[in-house]
Protein backbone atom coordinates (compact mmCIF):
# COMPACT_ATOMS: atom_id res chain seq x y z
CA UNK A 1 -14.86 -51.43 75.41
CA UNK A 2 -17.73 -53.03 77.40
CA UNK A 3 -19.56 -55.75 75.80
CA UNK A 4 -23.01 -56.60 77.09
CA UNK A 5 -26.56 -57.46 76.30
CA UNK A 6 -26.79 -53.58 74.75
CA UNK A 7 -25.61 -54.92 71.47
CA UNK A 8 -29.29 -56.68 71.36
CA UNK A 9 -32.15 -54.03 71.01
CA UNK A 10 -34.62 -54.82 73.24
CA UNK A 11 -38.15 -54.19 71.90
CA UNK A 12 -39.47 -57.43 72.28
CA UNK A 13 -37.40 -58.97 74.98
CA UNK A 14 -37.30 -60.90 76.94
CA UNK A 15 -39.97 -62.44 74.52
CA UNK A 16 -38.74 -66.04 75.58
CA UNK A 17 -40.65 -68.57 78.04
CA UNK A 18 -40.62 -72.22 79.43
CA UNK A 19 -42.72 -74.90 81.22
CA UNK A 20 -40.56 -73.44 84.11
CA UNK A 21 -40.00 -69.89 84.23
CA UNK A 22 -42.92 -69.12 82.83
CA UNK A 23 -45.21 -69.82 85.58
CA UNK A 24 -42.63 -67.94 88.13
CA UNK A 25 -43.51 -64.99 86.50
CA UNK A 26 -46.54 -64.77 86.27
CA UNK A 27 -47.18 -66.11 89.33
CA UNK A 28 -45.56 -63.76 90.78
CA UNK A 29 -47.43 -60.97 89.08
CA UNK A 30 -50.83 -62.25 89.57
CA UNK A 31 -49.89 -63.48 93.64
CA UNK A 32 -50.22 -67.55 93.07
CA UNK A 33 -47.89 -70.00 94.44
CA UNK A 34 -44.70 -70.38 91.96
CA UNK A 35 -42.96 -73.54 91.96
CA UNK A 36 -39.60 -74.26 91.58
CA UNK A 37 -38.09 -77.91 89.89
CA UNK A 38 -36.12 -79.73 92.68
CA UNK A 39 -34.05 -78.73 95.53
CA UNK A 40 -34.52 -74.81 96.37
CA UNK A 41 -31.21 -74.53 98.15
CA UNK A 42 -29.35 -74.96 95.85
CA UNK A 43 -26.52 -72.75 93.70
CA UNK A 44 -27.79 -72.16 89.93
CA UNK A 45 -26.24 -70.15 87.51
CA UNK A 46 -28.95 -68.51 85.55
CA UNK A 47 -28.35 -66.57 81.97
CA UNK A 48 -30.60 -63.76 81.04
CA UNK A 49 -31.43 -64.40 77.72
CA UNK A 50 -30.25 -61.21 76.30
CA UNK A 51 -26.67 -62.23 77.70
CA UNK A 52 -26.66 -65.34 76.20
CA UNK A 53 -27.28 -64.18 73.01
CA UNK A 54 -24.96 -61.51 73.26
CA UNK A 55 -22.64 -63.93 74.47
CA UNK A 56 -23.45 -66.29 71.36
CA UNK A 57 -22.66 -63.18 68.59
CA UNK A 58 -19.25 -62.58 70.35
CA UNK A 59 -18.62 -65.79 69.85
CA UNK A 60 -19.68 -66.24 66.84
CA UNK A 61 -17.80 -63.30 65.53
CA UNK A 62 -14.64 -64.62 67.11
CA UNK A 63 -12.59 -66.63 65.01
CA UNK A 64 -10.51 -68.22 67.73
CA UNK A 65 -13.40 -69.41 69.50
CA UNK A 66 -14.96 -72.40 66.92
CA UNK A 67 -14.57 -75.56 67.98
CA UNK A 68 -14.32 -74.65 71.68
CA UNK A 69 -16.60 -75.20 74.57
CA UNK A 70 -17.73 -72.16 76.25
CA UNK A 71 -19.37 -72.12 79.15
CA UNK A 72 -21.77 -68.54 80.25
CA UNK A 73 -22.47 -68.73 83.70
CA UNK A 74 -24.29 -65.35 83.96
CA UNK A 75 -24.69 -62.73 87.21
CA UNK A 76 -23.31 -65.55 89.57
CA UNK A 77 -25.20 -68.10 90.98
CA UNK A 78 -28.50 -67.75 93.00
CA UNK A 79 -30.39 -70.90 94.64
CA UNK A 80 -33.95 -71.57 93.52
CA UNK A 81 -35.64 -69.89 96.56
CA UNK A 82 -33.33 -66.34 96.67
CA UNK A 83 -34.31 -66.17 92.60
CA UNK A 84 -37.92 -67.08 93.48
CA UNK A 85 -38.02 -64.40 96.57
CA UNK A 86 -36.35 -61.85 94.25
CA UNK A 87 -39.00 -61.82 91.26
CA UNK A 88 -42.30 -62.07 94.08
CA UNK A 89 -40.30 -58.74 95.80
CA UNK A 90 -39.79 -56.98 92.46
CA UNK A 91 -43.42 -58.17 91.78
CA UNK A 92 -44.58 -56.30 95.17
CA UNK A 93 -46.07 -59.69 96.24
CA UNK A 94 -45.02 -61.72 99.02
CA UNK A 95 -43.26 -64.75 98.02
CA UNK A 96 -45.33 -67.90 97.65
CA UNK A 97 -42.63 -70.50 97.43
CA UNK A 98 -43.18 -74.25 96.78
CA UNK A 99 -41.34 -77.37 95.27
CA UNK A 100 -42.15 -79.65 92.00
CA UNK A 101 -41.56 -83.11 93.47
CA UNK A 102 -39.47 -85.11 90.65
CA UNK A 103 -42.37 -87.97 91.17
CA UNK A 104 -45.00 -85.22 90.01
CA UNK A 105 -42.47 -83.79 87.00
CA UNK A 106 -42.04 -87.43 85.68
CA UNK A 107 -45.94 -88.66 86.52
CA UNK A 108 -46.70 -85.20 84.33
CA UNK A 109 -44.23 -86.45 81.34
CA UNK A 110 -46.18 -89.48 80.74
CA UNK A 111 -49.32 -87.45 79.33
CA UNK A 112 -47.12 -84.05 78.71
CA UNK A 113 -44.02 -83.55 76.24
CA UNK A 114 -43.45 -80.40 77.93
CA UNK A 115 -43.15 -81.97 81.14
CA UNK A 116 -41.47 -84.96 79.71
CA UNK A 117 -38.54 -82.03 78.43
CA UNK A 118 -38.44 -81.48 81.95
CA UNK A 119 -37.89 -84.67 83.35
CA UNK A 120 -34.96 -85.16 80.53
CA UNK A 121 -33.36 -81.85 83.31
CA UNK A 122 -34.61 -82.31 86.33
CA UNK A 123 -30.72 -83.66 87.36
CA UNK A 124 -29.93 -80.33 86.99
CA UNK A 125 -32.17 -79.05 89.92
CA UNK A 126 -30.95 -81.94 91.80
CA UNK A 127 -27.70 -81.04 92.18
CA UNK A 128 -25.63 -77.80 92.36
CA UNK A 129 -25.68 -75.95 88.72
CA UNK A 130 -22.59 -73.50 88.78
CA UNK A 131 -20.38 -73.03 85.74
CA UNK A 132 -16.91 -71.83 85.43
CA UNK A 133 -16.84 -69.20 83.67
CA UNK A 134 -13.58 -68.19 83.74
CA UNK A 135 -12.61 -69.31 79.42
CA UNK A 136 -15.20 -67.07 78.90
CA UNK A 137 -13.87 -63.89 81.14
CA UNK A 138 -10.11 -64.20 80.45
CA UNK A 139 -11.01 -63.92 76.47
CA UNK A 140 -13.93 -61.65 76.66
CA UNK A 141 -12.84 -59.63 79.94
CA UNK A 142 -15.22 -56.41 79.14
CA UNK A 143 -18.30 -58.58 78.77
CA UNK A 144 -21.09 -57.02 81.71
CA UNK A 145 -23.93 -59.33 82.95
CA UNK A 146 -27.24 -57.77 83.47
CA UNK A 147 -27.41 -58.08 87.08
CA UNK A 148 -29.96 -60.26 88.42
CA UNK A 149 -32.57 -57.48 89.73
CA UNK A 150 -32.36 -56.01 86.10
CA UNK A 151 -33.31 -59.22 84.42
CA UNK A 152 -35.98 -59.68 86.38
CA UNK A 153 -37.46 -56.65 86.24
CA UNK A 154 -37.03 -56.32 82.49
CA UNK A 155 -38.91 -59.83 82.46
CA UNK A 156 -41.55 -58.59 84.59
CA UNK A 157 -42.07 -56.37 82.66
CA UNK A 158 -42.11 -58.10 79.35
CA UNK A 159 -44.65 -60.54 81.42
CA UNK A 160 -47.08 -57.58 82.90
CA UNK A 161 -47.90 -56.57 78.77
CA UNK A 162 -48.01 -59.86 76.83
CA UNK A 163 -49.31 -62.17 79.44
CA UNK A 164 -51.61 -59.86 81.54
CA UNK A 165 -51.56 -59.49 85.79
């Protein structure tokens, strides 16, 4: 049996946002500069959403797995600037790429809780982010990412009707 993000029905989704993905987006859709938090060339692991969550009910509904640490790494890792080229092409837009400085993230979190969130992370844009997900794929071998073109189109889509282009 494949298990995937199917399980979740999808008429709202992605219907999740952030102080950082947020902007991407709908950047991206409307043809304004999108900025990404720290280093671009780096390796990330990025989750769709749906995937976690699907992730999070087979877990949950897997007695072996409390008390565990599980780590869900998604489609494989992408650095900052191949995820930011990859939502401005499957906006139609030509990517306008550019970098948060850390100075500017933490300068932002002294008048912004959102921003100071962000500051609480930014180590995690300073440095590789790739997870081993290999716990996860021994015990759950038929789970299926949604591939990294699919998430972002389904978010750009998701963006296009409830935030406007």
């Amino acid at each position: 049996m494949t298990i995937s993000s199917e399980r979740c029905p999808r008429a709202t989704k992605p219907h999740t946002t952030n102080q950082l993905f947020a902007p991407i987006f709908s950047g991206a859709l409307k043809g304004r500069k999108a900025n990404w938090m720290g280093r671009l060339d780096l390796p990330h692991d990025l989750v769709f959403i749906d995937d976690a969550a699907a992730a999070c009910v087979l877990l949950g509904e897997t007695d072996g797995a409390y008390g565990q640490a599980w780590h869900i790494p998604g489609a494989g890792p992408v650095t900052g600037r191949e995820f930011l080229t990859q939502v401005f092409a499957a906006a139609g837009r030509s990517p306008r790429v550019g970098v948060l400085p850390a100075w500017l993230v933490r300068l932002a979190g002294l008048f912004d809780k959102g921003a100071r969130e962000m500051v609480e992370l930014m180590y995690e844009f300073e440095e590789p982010l790739v997870l081993d997900g290999g716990k996860f794929a021994g015990a759950f071998p038929g789970f299926r990412y949604t591939t990294h073109a699919e998430a972002v189109g389904q978010t750009l889509d998701w963006f296009s009707r409830n935030w406007g282009s």
